[in-house]
PDB file of N, CA and C in Angstrom:
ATOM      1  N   UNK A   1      57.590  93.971 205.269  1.00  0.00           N
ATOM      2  CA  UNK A   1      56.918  94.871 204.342  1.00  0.00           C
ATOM      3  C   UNK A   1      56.792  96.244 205.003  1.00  0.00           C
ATOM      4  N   UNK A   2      56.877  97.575 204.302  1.00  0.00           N
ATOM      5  CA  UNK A   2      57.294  98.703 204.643  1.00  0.00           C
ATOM      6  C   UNK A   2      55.653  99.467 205.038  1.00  0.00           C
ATOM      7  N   UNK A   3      55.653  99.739 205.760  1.00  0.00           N
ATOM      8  CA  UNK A   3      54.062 101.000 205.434  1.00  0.00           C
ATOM      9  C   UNK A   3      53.650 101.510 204.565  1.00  0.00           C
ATOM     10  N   UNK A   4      54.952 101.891 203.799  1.00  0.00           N
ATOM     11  CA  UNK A   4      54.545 102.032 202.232  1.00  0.00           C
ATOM     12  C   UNK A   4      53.573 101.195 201.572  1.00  0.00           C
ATOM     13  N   UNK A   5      54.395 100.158 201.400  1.00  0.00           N
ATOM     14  CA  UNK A   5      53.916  98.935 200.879  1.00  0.00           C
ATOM     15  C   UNK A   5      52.709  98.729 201.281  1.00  0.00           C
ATOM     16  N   UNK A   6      52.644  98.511 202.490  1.00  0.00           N
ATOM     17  CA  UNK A   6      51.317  98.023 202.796  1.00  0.00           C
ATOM     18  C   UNK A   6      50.119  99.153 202.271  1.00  0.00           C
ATOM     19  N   UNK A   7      50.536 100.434 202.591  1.00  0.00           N
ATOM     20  CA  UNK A   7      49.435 101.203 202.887  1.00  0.00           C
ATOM     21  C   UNK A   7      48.778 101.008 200.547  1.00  0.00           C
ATOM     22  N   UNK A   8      50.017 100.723 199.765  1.00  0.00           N
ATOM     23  CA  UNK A   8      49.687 100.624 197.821  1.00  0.00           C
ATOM     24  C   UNK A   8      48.759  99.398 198.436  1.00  0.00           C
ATOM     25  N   UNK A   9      49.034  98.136 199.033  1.00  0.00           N
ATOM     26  CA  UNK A   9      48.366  96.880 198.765  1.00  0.00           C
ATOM     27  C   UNK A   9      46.864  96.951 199.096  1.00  0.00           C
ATOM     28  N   UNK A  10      46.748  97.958 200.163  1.00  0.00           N
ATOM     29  CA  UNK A  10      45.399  98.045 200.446  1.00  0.00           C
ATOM     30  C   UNK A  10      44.483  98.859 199.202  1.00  0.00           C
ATOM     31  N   UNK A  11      45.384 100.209 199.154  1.00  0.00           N
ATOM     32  CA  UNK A  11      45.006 100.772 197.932  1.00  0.00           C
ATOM     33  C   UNK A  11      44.519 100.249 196.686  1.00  0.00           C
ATOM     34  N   UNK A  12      45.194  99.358 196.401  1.00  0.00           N
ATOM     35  CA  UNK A  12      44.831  98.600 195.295  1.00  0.00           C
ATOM     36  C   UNK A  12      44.264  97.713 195.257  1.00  0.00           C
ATOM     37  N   UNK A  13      44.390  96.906 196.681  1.00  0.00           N
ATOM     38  CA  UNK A  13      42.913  96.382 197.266  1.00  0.00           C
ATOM     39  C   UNK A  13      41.538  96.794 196.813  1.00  0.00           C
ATOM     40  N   UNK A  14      41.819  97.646 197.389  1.00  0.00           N
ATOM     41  CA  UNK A  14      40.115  98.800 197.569  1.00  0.00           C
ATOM     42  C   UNK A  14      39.371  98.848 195.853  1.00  0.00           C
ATOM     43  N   UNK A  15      40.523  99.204 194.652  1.00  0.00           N
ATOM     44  CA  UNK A  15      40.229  99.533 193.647  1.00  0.00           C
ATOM     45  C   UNK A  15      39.484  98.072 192.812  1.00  0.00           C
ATOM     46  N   UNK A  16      40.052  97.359 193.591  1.00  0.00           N
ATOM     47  CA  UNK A  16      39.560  95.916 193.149  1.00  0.00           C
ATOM     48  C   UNK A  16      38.196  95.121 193.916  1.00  0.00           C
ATOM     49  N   UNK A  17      37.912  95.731 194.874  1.00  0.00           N
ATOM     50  CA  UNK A  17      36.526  95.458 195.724  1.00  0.00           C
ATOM     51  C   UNK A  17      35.502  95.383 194.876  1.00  0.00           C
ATOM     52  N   UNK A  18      34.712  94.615 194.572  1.00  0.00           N
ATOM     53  CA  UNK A  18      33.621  95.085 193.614  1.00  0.00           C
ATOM     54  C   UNK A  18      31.984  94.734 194.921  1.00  0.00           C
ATOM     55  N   UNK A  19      32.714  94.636 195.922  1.00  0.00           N
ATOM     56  CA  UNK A  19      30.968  94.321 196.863  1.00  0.00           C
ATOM     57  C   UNK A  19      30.890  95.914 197.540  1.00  0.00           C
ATOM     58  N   UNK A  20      30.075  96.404 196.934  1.00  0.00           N
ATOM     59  CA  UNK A  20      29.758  98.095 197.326  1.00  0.00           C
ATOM     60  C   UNK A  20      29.515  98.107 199.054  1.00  0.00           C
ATOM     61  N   UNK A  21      29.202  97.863 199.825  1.00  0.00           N
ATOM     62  CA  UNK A  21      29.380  98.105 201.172  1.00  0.00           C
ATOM     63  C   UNK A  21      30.574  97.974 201.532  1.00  0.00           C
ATOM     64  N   UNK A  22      31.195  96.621 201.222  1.00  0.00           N
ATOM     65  CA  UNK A  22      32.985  96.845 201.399  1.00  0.00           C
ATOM     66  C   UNK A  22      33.732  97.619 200.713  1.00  0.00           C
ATOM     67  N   UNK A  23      33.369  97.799 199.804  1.00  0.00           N
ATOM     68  CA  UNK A  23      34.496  98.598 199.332  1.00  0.00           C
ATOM     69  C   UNK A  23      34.356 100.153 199.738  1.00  0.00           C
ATOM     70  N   UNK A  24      33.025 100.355 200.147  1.00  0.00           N
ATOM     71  CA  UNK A  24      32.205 101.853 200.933  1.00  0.00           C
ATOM     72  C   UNK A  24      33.293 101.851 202.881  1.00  0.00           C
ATOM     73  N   UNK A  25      33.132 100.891 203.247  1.00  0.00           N
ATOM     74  CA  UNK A  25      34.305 100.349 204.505  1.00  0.00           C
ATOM     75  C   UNK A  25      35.877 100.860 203.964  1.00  0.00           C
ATOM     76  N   UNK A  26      35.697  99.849 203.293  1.00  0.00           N
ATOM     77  CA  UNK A  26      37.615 100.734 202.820  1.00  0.00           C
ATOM     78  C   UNK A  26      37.399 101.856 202.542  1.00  0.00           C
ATOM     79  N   UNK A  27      37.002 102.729 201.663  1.00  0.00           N
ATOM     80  CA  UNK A  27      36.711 104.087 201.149  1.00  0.00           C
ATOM     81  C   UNK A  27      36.915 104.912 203.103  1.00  0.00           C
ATOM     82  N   UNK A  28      35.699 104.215 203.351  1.00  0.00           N
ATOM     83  CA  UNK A  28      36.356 105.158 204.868  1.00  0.00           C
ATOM     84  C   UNK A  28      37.124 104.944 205.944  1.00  0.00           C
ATOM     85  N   UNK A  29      38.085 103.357 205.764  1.00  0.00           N
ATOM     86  CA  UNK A  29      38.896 103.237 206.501  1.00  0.00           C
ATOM     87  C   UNK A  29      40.060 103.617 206.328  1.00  0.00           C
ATOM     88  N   UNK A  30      40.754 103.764 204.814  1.00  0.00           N
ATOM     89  CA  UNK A  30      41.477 104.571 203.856  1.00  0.00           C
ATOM     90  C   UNK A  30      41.943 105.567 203.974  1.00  0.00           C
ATOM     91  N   UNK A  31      40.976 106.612 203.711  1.00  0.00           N
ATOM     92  CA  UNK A  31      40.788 107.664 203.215  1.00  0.00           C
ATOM     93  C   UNK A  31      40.131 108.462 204.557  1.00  0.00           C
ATOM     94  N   UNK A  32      41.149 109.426 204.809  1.00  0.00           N
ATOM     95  CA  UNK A  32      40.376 110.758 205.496  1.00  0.00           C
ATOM     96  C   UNK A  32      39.076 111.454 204.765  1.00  0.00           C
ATOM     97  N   UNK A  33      38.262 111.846 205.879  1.00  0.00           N
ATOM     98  CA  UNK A  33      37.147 112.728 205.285  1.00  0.00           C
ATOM     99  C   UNK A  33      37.018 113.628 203.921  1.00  0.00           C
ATOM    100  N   UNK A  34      37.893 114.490 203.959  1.00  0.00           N
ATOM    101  CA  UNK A  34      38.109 115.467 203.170  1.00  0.00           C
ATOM    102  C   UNK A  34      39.155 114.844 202.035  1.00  0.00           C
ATOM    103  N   UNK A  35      39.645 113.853 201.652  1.00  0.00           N
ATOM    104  CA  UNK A  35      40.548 112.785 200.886  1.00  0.00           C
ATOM    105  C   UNK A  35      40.546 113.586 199.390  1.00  0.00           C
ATOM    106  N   UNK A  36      41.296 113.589 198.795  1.00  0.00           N
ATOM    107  CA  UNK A  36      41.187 114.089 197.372  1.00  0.00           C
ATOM    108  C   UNK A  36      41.972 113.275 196.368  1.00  0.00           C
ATOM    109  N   UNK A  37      41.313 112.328 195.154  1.00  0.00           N
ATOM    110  CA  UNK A  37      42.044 111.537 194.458  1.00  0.00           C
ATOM    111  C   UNK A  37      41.650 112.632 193.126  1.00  0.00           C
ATOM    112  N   UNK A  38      42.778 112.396 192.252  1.00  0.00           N
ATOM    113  CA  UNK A  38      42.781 113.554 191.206  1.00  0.00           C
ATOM    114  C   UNK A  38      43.426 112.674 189.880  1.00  0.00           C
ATOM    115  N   UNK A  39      43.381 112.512 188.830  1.00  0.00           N
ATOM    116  CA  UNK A  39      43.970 112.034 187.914  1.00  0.00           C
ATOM    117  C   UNK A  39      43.375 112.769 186.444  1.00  0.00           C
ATOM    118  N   UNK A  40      44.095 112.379 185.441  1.00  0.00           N
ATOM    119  CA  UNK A  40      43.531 113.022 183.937  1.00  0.00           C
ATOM    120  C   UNK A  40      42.318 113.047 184.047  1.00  0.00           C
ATOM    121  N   UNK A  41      41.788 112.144 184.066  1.00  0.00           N
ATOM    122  CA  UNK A  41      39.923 111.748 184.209  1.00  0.00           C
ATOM    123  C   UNK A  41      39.115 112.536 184.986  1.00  0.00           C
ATOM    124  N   UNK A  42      39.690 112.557 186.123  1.00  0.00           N
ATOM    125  CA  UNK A  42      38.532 113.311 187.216  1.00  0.00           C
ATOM    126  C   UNK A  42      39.356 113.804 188.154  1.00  0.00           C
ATOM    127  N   UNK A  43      38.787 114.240 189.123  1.00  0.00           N
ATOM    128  CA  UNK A  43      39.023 114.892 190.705  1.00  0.00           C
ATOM    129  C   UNK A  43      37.847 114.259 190.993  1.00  0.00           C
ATOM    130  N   UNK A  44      38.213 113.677 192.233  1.00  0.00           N
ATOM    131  CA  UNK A  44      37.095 113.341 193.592  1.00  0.00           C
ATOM    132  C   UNK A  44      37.887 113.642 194.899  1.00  0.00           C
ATOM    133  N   UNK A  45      36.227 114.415 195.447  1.00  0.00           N
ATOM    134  CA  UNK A  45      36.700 114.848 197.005  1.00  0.00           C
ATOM    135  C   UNK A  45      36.029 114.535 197.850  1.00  0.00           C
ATOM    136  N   UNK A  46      35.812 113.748 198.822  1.00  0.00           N
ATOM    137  CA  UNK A  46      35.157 113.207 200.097  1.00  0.00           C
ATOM    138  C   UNK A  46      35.048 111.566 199.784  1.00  0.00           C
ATOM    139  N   UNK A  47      34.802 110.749 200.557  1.00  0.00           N
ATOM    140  CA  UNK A  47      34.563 109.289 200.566  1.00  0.00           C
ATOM    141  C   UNK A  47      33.225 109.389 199.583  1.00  0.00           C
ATOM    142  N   UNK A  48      32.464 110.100 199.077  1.00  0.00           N
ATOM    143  CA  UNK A  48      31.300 109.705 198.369  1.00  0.00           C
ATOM    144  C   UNK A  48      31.272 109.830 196.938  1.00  0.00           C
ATOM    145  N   UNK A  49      32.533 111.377 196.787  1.00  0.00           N
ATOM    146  CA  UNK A  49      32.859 110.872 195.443  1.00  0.00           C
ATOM    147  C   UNK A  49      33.971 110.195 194.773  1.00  0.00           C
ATOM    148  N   UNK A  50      34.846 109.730 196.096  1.00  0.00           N
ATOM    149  CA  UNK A  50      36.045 108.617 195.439  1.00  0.00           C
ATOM    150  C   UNK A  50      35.355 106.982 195.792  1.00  0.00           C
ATOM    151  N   UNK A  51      34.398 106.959 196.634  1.00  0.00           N
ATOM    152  CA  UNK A  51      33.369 105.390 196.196  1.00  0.00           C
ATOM    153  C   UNK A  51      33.081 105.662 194.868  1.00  0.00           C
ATOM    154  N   UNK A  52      32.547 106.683 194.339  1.00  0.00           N
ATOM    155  CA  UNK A  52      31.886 106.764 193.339  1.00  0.00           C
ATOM    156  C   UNK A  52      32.835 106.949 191.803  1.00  0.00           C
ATOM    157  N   UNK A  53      34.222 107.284 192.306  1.00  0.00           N
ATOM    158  CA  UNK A  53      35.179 107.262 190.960  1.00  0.00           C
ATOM    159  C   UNK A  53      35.215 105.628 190.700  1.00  0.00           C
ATOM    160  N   UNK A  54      36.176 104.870 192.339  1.00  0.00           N
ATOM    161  CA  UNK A  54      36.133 103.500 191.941  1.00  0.00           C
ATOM    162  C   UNK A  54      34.995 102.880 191.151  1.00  0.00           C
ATOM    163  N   UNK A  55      33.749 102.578 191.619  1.00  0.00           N
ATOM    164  CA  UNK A  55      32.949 102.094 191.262  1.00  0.00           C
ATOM    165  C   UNK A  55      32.663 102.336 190.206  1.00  0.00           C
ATOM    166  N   UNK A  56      32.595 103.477 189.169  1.00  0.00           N
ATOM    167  CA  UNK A  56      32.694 104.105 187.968  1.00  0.00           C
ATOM    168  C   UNK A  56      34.178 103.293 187.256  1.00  0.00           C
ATOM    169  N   UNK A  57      35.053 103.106 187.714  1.00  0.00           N
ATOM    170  CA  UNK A  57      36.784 102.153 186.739  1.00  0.00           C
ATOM    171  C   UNK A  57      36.094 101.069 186.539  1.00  0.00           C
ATOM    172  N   UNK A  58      35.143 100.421 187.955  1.00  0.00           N
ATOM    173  CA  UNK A  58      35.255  99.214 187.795  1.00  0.00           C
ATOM    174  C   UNK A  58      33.660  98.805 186.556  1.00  0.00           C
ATOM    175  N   UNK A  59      32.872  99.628 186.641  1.00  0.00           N
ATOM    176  CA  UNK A  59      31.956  99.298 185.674  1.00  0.00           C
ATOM    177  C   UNK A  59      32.354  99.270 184.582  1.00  0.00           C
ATOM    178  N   UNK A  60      33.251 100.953 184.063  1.00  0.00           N
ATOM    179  CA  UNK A  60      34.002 100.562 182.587  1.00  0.00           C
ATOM    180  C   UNK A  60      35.222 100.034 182.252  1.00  0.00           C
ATOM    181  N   UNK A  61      35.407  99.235 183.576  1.00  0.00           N
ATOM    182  CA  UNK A  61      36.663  98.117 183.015  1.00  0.00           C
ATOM    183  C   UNK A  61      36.314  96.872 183.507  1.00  0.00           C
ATOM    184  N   UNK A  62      35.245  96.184 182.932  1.00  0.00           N
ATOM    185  CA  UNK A  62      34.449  95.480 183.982  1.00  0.00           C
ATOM    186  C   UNK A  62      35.778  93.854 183.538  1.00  0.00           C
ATOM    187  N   UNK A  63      35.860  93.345 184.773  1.00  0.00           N
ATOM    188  CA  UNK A  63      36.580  91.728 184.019  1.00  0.00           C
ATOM    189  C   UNK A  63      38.623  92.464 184.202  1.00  0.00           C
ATOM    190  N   UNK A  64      38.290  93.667 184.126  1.00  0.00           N
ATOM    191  CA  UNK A  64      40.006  93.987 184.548  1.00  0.00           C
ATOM    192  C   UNK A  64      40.518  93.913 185.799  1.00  0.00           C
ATOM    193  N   UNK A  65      41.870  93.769 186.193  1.00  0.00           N
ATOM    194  CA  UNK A  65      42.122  93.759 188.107  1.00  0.00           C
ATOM    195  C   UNK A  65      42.994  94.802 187.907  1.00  0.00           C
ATOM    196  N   UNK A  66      43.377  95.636 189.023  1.00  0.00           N
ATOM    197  CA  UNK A  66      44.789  96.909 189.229  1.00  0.00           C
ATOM    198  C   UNK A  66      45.518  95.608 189.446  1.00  0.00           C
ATOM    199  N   UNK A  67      47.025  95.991 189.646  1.00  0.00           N
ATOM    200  CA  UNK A  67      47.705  95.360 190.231  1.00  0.00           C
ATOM    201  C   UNK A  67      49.155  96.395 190.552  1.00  0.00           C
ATOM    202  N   UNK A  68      49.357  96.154 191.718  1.00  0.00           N
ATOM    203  CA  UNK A  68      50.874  96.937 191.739  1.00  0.00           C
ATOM    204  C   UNK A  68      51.768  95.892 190.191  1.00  0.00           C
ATOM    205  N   UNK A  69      52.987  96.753 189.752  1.00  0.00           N
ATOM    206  CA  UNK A  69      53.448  96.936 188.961  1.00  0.00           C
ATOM    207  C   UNK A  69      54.840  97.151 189.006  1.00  0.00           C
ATOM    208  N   UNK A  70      55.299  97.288 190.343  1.00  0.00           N
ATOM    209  CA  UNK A  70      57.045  97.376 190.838  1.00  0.00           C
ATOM    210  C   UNK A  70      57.041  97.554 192.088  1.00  0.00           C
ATOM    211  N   UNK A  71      57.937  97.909 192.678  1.00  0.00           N
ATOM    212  CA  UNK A  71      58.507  98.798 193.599  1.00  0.00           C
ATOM    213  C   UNK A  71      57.646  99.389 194.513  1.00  0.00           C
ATOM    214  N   UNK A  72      57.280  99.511 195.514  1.00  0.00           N
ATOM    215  CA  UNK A  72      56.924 100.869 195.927  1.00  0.00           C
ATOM    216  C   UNK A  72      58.009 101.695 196.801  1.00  0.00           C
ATOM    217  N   UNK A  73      57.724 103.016 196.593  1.00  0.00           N
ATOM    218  CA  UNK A  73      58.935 103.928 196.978  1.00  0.00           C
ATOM    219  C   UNK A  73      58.189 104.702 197.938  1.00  0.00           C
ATOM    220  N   UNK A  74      58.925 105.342 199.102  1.00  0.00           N
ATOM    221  CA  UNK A  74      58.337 105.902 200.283  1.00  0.00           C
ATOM    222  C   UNK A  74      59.096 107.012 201.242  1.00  0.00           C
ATOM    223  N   UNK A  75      58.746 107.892 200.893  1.00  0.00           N
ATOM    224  CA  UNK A  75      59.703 108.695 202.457  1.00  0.00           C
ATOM    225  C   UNK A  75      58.432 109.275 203.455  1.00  0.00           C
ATOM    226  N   UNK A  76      58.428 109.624 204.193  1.00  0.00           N
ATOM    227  CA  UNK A  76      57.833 110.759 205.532  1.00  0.00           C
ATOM    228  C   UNK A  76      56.115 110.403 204.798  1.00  0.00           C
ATOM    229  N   UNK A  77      55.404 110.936 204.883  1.00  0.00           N
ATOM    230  CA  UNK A  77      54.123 110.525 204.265  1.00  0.00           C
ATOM    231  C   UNK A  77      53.910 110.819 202.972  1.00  0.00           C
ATOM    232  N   UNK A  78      54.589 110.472 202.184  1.00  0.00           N
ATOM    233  CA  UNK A  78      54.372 110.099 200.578  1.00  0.00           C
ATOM    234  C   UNK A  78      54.520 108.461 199.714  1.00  0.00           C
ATOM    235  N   UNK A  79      54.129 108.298 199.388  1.00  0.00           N
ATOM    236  CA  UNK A  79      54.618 106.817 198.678  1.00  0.00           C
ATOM    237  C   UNK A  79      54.267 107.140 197.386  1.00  0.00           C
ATOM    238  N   UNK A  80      55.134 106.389 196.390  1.00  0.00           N
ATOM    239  CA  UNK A  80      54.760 106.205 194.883  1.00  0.00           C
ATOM    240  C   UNK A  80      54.380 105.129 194.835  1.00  0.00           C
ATOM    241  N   UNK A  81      53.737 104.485 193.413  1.00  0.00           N
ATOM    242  CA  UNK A  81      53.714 103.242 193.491  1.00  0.00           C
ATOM    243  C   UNK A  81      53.226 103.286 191.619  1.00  0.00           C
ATOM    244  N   UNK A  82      53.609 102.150 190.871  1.00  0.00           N
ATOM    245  CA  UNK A  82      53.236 101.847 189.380  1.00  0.00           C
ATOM    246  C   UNK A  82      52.530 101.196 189.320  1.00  0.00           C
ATOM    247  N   UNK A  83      51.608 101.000 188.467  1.00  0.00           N
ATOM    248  CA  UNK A  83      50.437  99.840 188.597  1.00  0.00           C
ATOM    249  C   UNK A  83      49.860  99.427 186.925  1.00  0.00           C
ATOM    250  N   UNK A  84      49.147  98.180 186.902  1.00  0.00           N
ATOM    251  CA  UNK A  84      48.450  98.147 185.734  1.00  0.00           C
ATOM    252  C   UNK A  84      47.095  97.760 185.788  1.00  0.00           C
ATOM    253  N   UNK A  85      46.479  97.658 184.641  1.00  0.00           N
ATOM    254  CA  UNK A  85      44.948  97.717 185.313  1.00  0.00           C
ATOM    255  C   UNK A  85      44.822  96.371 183.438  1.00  0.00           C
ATOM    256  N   UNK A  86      44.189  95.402 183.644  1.00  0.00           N
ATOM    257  CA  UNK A  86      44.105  94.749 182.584  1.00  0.00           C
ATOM    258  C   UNK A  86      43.472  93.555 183.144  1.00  0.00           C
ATOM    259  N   UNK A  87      42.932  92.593 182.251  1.00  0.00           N
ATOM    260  CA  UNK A  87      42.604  90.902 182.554  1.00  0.00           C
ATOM    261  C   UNK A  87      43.190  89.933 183.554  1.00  0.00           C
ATOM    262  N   UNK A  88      43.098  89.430 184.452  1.00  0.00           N
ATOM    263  CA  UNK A  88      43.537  88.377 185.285  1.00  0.00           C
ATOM    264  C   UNK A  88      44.602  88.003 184.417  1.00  0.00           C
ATOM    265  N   UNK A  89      46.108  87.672 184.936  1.00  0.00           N
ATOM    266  CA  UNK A  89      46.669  86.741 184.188  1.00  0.00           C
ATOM    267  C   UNK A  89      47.164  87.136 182.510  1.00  0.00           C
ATOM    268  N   UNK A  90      46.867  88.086 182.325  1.00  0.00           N
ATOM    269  CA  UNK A  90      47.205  88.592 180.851  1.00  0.00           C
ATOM    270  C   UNK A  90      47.678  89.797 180.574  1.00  0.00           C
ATOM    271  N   UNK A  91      48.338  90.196 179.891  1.00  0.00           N
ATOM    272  CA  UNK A  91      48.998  91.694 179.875  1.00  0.00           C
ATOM    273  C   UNK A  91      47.853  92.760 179.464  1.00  0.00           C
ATOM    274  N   UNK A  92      48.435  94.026 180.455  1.00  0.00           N
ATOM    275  CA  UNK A  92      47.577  94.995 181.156  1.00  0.00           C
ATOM    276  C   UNK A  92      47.826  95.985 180.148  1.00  0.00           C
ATOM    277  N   UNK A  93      46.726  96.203 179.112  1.00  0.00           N
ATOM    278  CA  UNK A  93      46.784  97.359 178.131  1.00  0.00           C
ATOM    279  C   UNK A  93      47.001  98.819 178.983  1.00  0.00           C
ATOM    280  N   UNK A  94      46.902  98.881 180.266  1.00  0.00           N
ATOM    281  CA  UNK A  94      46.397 100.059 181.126  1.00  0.00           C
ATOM    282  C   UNK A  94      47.324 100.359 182.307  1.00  0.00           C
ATOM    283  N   UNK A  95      48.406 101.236 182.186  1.00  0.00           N
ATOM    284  CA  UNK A  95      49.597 101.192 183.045  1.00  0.00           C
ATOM    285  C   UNK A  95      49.084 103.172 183.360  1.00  0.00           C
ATOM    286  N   UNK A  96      49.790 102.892 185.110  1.00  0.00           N
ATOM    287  CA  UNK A  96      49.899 104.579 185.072  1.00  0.00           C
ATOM    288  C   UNK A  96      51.042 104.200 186.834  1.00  0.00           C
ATOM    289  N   UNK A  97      51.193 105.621 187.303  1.00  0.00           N
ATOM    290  CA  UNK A  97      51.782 105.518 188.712  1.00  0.00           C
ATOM    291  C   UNK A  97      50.891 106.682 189.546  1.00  0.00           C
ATOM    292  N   UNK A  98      50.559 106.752 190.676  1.00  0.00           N
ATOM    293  CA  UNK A  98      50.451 107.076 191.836  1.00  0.00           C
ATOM    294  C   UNK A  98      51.154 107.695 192.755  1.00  0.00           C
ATOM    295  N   UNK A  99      50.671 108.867 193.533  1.00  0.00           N
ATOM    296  CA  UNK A  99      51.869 109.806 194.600  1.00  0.00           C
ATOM    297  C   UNK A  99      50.621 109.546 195.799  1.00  0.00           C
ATOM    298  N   UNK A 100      50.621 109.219 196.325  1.00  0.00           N
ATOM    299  CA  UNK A 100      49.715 108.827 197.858  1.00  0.00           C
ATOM    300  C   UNK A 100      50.346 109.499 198.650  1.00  0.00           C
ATOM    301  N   UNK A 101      49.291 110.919 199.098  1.00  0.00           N
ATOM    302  CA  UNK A 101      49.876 111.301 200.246  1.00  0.00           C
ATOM    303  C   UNK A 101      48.986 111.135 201.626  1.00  0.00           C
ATOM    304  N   UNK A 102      50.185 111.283 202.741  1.00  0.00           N
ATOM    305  CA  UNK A 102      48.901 110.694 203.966  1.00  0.00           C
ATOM    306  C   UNK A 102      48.774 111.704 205.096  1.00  0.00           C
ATOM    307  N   UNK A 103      47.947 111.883 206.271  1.00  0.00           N
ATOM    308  CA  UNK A 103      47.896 112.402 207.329  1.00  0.00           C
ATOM    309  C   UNK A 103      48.305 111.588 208.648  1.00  0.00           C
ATOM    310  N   UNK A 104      48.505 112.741 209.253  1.00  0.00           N
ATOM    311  CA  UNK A 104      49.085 112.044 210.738  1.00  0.00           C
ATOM    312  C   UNK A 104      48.382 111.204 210.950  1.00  0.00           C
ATOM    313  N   UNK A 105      47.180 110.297 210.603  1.00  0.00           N
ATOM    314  CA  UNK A 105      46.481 109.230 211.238  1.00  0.00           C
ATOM    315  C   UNK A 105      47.123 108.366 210.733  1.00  0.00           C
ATOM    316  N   UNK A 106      47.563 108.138 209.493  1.00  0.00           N
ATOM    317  CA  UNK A 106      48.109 106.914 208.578  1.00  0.00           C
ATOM    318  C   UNK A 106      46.881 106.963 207.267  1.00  0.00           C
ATOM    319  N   UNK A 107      45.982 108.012 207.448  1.00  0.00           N
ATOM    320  CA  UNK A 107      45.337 107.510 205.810  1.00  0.00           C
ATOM    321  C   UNK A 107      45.257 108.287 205.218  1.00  0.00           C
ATOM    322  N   UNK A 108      44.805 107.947 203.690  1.00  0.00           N
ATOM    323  CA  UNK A 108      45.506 109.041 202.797  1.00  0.00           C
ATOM    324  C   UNK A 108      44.374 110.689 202.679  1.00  0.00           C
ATOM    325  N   UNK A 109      45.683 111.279 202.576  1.00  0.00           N
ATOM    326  CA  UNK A 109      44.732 112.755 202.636  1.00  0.00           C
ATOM    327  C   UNK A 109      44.354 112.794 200.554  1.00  0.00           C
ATOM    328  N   UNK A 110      45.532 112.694 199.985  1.00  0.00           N
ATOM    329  CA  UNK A 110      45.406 112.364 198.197  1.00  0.00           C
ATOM    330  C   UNK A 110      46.087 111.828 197.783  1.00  0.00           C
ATOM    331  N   UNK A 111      46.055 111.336 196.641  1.00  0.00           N
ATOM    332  CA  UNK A 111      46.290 110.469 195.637  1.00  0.00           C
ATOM    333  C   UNK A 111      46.328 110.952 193.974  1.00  0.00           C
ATOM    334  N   UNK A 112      47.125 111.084 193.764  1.00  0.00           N
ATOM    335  CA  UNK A 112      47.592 111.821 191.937  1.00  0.00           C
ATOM    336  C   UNK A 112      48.429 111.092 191.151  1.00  0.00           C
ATOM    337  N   UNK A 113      47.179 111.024 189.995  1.00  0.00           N
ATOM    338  CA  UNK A 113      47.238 109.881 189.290  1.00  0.00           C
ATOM    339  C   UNK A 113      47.632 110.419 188.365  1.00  0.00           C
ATOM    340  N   UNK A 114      48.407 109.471 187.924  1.00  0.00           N
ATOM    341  CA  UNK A 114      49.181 109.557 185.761  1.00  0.00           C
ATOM    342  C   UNK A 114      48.723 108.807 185.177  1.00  0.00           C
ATOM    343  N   UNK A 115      48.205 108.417 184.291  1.00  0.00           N
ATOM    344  CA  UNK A 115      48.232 107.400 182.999  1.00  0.00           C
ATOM    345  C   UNK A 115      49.816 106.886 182.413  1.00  0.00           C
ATOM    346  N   UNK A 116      50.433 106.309 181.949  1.00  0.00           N
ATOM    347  CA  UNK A 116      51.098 106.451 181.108  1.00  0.00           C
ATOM    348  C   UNK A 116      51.204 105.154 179.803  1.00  0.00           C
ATOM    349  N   UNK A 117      50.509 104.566 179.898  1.00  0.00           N
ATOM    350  CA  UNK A 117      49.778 103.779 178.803  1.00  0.00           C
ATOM    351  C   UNK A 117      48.321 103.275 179.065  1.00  0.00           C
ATOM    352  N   UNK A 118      47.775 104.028 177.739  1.00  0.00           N
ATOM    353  CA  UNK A 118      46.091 103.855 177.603  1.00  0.00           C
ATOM    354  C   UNK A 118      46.473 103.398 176.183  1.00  0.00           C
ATOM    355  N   UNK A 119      45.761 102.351 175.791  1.00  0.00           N
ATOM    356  CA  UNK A 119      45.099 102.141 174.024  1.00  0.00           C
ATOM    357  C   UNK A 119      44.918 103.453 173.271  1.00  0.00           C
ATOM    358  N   UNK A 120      45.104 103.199 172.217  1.00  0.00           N
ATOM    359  CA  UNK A 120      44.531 104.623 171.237  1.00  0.00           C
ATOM    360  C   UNK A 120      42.765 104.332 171.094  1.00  0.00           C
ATOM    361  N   UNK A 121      42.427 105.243 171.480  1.00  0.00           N
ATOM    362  CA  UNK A 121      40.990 105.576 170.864  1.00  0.00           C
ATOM    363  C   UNK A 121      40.124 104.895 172.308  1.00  0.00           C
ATOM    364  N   UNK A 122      40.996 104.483 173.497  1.00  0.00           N
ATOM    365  CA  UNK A 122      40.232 104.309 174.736  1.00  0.00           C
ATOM    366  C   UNK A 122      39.806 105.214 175.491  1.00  0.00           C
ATOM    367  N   UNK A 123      38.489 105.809 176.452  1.00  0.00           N
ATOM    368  CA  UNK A 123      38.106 106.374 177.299  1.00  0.00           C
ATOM    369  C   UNK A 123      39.166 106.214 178.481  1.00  0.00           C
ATOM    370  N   UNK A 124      39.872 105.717 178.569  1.00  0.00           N
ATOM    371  CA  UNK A 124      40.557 105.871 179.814  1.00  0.00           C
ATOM    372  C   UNK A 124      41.318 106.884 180.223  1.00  0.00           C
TER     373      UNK A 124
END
């Protein structure tokens, strides 16, 4: 498995944590200080407001999991990766992809998010 790879599995790990001290651990084992995740929805910048984006998906998608979704693709410190976000075991109304970029330590400096399937008439 590639660094790439690994570095989406944790990622999507993290998004799926629902015990707030661990998932507050990943947030800063992850993510550099200054970290910036950005998508349609929001911008968050520092570990306090990307704990606080996750924890915010996971309340209003409560019962959904992320899951990688293909491939992940990787050169020099960038990775892509596709994902869906839906019910255990059942098809994921909630698809988008990811550009993860990282710093010389190995964790990510940002993360820029797409949607590219939401429900009609969903908050997402």
């Amino acid at each position: 498995m590639s660094t790439h790879e690994q570095l989406a599995q944790r990622y999507i790990a993290l998004w799926n944590e629902t015990d707030p001290a661990a998932r507050r651990r990943g947030v800063e084992a992850l993510w550099s200080e200054d970290a910036r995740y950005v998508d349609p929805l929001g911008d968050a910048q520092g570990h306090d407001a990307i704990d606080a984006t996750i924890a915010a998906a996971q309340e209003q998608f409560r019962g959904f999991e992320f899951r990688l979704s293909g491939p992940v693709d990787g050169h020099h410190d960038l990775a892509r990766f596709t994902w869906e976000l839906g019910p255990a075991g059942a098809e994921a109304p909630i698809a988008g992809f990811d550009v993860a970029v990282t710093g010389g330590d190995g964790r990510l400096r940002s993360v820029l998010g797409f949607l590219d399937r939401v429900p009609a008439g969903s908050a997402a």
